[in-house]
Protein backbone atom coordinates (compact mmCIF):
# COMPACT_ATOMS: atom_id res chain seq x y z
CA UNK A 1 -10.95 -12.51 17.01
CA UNK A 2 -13.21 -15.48 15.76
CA UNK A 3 -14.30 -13.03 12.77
CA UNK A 4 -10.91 -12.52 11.79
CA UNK A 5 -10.29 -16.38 12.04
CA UNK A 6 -13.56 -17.53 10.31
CA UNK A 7 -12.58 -14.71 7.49
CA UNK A 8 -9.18 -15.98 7.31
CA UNK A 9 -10.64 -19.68 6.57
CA UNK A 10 -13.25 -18.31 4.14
CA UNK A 11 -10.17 -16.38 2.48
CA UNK A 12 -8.26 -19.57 2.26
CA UNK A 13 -10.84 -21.75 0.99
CA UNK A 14 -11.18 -19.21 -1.74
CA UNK A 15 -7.40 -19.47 -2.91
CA UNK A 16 -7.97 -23.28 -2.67
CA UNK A 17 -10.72 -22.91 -5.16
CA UNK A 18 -8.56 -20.72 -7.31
CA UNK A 19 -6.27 -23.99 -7.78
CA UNK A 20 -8.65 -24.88 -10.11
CA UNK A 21 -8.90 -21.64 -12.18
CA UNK A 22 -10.40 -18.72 -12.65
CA UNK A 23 -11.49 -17.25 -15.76
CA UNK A 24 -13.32 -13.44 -15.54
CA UNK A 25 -16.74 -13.37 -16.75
CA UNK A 26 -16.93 -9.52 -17.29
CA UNK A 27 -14.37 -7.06 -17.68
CA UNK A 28 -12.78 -5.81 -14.84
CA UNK A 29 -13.52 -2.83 -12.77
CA UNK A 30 -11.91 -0.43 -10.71
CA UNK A 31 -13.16 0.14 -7.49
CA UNK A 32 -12.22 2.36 -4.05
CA UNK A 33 -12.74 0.19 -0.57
CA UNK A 34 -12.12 1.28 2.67
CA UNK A 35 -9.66 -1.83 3.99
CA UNK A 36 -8.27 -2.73 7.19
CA UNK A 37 -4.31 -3.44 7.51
CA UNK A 38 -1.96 -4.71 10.02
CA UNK A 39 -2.22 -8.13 9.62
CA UNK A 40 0.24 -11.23 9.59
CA UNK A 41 0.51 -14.06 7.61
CA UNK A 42 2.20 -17.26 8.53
CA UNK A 43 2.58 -20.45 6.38
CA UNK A 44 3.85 -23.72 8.29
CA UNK A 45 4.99 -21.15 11.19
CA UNK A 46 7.14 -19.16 8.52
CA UNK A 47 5.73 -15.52 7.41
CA UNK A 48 5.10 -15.23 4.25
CA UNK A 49 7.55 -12.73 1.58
CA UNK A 50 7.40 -12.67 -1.86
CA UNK A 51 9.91 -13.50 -4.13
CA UNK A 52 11.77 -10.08 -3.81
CA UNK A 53 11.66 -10.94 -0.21
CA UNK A 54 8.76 -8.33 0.92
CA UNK A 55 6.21 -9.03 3.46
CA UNK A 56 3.19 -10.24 2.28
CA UNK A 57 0.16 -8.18 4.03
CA UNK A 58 -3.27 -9.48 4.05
CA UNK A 59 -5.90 -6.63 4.24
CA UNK A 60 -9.39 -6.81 6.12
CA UNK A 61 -12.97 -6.36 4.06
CA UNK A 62 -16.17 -7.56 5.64
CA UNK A 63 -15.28 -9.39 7.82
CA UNK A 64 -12.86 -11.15 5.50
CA UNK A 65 -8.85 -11.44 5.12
CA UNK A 66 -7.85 -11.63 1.55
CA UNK A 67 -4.25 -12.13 0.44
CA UNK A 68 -3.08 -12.01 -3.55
CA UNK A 69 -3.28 -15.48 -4.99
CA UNK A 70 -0.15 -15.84 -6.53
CA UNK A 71 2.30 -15.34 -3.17
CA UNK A 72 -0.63 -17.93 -1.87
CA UNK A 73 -0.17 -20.67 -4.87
CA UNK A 74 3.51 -20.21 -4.94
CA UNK A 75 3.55 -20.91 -0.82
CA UNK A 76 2.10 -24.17 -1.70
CA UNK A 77 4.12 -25.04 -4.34
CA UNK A 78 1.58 -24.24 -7.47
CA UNK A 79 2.48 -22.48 -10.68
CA UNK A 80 1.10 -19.17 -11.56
CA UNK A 81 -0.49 -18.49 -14.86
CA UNK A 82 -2.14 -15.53 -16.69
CA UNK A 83 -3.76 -15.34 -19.70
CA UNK A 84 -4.39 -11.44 -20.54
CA UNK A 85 -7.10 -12.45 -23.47
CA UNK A 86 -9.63 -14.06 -21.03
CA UNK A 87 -8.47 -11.98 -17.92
CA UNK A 88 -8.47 -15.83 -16.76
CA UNK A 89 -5.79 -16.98 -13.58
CA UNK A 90 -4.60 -19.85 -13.16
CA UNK A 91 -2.81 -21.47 -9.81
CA UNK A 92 -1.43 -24.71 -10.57
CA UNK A 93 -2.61 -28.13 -12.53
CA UNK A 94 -3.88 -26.20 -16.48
CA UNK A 95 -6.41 -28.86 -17.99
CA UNK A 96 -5.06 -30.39 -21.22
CA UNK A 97 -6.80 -29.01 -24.20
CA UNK A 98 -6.76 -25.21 -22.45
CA UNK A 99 -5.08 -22.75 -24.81
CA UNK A 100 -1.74 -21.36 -24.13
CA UNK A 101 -1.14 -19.17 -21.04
CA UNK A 102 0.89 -16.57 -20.48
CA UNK A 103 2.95 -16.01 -17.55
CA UNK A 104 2.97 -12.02 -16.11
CA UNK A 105 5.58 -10.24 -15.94
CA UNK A 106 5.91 -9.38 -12.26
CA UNK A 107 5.18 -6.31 -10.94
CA UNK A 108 8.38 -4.41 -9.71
CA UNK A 109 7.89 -2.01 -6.86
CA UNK A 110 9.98 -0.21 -4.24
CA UNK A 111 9.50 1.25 -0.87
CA UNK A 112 10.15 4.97 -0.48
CA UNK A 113 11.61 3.87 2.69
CA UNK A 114 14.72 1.86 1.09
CA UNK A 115 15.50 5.28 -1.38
CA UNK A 116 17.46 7.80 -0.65
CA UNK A 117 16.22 11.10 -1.00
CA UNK A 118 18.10 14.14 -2.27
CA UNK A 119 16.81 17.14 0.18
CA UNK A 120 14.40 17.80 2.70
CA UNK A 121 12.82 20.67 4.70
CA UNK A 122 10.56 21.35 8.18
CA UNK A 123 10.76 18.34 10.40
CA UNK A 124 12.44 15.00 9.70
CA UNK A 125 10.75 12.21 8.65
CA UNK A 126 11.31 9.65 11.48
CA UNK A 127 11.39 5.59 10.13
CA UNK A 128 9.14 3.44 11.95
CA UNK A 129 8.33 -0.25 11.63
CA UNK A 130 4.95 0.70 12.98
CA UNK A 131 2.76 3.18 13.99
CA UNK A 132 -0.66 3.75 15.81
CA UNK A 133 -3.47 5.89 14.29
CA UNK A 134 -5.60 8.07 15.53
CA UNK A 135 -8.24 5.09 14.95
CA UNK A 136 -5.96 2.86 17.01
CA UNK A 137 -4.81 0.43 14.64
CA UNK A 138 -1.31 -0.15 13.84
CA UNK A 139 0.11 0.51 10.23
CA UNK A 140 3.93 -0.63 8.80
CA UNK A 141 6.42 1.01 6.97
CA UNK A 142 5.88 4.39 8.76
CA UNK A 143 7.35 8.06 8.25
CA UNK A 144 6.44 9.66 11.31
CA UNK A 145 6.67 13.08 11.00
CA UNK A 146 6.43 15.53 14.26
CA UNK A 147 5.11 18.18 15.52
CA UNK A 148 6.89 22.01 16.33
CA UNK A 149 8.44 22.50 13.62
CA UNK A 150 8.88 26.15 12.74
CA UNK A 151 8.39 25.81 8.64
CA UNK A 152 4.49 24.53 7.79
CA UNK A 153 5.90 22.22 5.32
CA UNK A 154 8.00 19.11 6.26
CA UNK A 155 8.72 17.28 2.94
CA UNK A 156 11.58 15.72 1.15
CA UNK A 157 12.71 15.32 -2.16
CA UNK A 158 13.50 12.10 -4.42
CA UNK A 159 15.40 11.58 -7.49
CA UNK A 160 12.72 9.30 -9.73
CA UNK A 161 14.53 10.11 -13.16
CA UNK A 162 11.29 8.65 -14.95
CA UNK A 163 12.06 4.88 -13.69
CA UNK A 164 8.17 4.90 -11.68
CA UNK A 165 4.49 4.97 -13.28
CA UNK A 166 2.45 5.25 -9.75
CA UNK A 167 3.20 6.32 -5.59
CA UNK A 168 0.36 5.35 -3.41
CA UNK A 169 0.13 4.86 0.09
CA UNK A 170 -1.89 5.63 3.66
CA UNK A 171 -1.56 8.89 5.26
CA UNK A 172 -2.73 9.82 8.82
CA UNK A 173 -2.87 11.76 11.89
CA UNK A 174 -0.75 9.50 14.73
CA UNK A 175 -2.74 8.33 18.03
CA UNK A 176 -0.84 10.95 20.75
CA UNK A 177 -2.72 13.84 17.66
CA UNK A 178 -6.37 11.89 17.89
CA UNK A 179 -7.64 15.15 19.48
CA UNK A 180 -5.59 18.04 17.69
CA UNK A 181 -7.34 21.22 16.74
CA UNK A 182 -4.62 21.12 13.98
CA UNK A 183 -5.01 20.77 10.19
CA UNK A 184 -2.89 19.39 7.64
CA UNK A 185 -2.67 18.20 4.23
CA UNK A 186 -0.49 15.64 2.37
CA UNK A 187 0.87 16.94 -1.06
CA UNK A 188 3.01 15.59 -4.09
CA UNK A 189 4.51 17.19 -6.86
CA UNK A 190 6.37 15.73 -9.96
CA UNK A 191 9.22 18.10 -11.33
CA UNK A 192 7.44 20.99 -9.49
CA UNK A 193 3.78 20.95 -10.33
CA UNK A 194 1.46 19.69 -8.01
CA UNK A 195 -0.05 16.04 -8.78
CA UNK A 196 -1.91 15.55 -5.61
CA UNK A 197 -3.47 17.14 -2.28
CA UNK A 198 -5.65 14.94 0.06
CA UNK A 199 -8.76 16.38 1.86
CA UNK A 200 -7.98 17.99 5.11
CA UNK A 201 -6.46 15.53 7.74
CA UNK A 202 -8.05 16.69 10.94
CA UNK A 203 -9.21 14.97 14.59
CA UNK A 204 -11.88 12.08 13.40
CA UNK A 205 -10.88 12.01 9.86
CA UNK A 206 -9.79 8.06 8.62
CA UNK A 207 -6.50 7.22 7.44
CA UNK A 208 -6.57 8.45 3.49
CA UNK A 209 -5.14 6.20 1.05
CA UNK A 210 -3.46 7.82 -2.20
CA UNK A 211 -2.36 6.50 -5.33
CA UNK A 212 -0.85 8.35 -7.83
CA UNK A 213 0.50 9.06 -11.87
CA UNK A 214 4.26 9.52 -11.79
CA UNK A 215 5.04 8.60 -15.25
CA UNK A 216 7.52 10.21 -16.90
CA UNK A 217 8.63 12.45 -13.17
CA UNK A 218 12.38 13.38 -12.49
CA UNK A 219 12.02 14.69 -9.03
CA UNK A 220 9.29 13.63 -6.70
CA UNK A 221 8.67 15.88 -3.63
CA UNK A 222 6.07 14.74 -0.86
CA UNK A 223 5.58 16.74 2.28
CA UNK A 224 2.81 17.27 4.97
CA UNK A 225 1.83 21.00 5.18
CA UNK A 226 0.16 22.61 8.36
CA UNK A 227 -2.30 24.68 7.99
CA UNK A 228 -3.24 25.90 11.37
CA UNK A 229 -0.81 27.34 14.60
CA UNK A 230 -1.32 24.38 16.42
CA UNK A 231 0.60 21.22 15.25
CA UNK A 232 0.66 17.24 15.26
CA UNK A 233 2.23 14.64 14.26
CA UNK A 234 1.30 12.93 10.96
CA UNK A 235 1.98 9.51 9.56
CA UNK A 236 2.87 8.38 6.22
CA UNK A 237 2.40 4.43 5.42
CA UNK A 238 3.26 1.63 3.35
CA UNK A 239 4.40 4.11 0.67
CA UNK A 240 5.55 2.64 -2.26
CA UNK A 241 6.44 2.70 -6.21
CA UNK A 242 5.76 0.77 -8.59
CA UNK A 243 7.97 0.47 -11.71
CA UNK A 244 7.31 1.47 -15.23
């Protein structure tokens, strides 16, 4: 617990410092981390949404919680600024003389939870609020999806018609499956070609995070196929998609 808390304060000091500004010294990268989730956020004993009214989730790195800036400056009152020329942010006070900044169009995105899908097959894809994984931690916005079902593939179908650039999202084996023999695989098609299968999700494997190209897709289907006799039950997180 005190390594959360001392990350937490390290993290906060941070978006203090980013009051001031921050301007990019190098072009930005894109990198893969392995992240912890399941965290709350509380500011003055409220928890912290966005301005669509979504949760704000801080995620865990070294030792670290980190939480995006802008839900942070706008929590404390503080404008948001972004000037795509520099790759510079700025929270709050701009010094005089600065040149003009842009403001960012915000990102729109959706939960698959809160669309309706058109058809679905094998076994139902049960909402949760939460769910444990097989590496006992707790994950929101869950699709748990059970075992003993007769058909290997439990998916369902969504009507996209093009509105969505990118679907990512966590996918795992629940806690009651830490020791299956069983094997499965997450998979995603756009308009009926495949776009993505994850690595096999067996006993001991970590919750696999996804993220995906839907540009331009009609129909979306995502299902969880078995590959062995024996089942389990499998977890889809924090799915969501963002908008073109």
């Amino acid at each position: 617990m005190k390594k959360h808390i001392k990350g937490f304060i390290s993290g906060f000091l941070v978006a203090l410092v980013l009051l001031i500004g921050v301007t990019a010294i190098a072009s930005p990268t894109r990198r893969t981390l392995e992240v912890f989730t399941g965290y709350n956020l509380f500011v003055d004993g409220v928890r912290l949404v966005d301005e669509r009214g979504r949760i704000v989730e801080p995620f865990g790195l070294d030792g670290n919680l980190y939480v995006p800036a802008e839900e942070i400056a706008r929590a404390f009152g503080k404008s948001v600024n972004w000037q795509a020329s520099t790759q510079s942010l700025w929270l709050g006070h701009v010094p005089a003389g600065m040149i003009p900044i842009q403001t960012p169009r915000p990102r729109e995105t959706v939960r698959l939870s809160d669309l309706n899908y058109l058809t679905s097959g094998g076994f139902r894809f049960r909402y949760e609020s939460s769910a444990r994984s097989n590496t006992d931690r707790y994950f929101n916005d869950c699709f748990v999806i059970g075992e003993n079902s007769s058909s290997p593939l439990s998916y369902r179908d969504y009507l996209l018609e093009g509105t969505y650039s990118r679907i990512e999202g966590t996918y795992f084996l629940g806690f009651d499956s830490r020791s299956t023999s069983a094997s499965y695989r997450l998979k995603i098609w756009g308009d009926g070609n495949l776009l993505y299968e994850s690595d096999r999700l067996v006993q001991d494997v970590l919750p696999i995070s996804f993220s995906i190209d839907v540009n331009n897709v009609q129909i979306l289907k995502i299902g969880t196929e078995r590959e062995t006799v024996r089942s389990a039950v499998t977890v889809l997180s924090g799915v969501i998609l963002t908008e073109r």
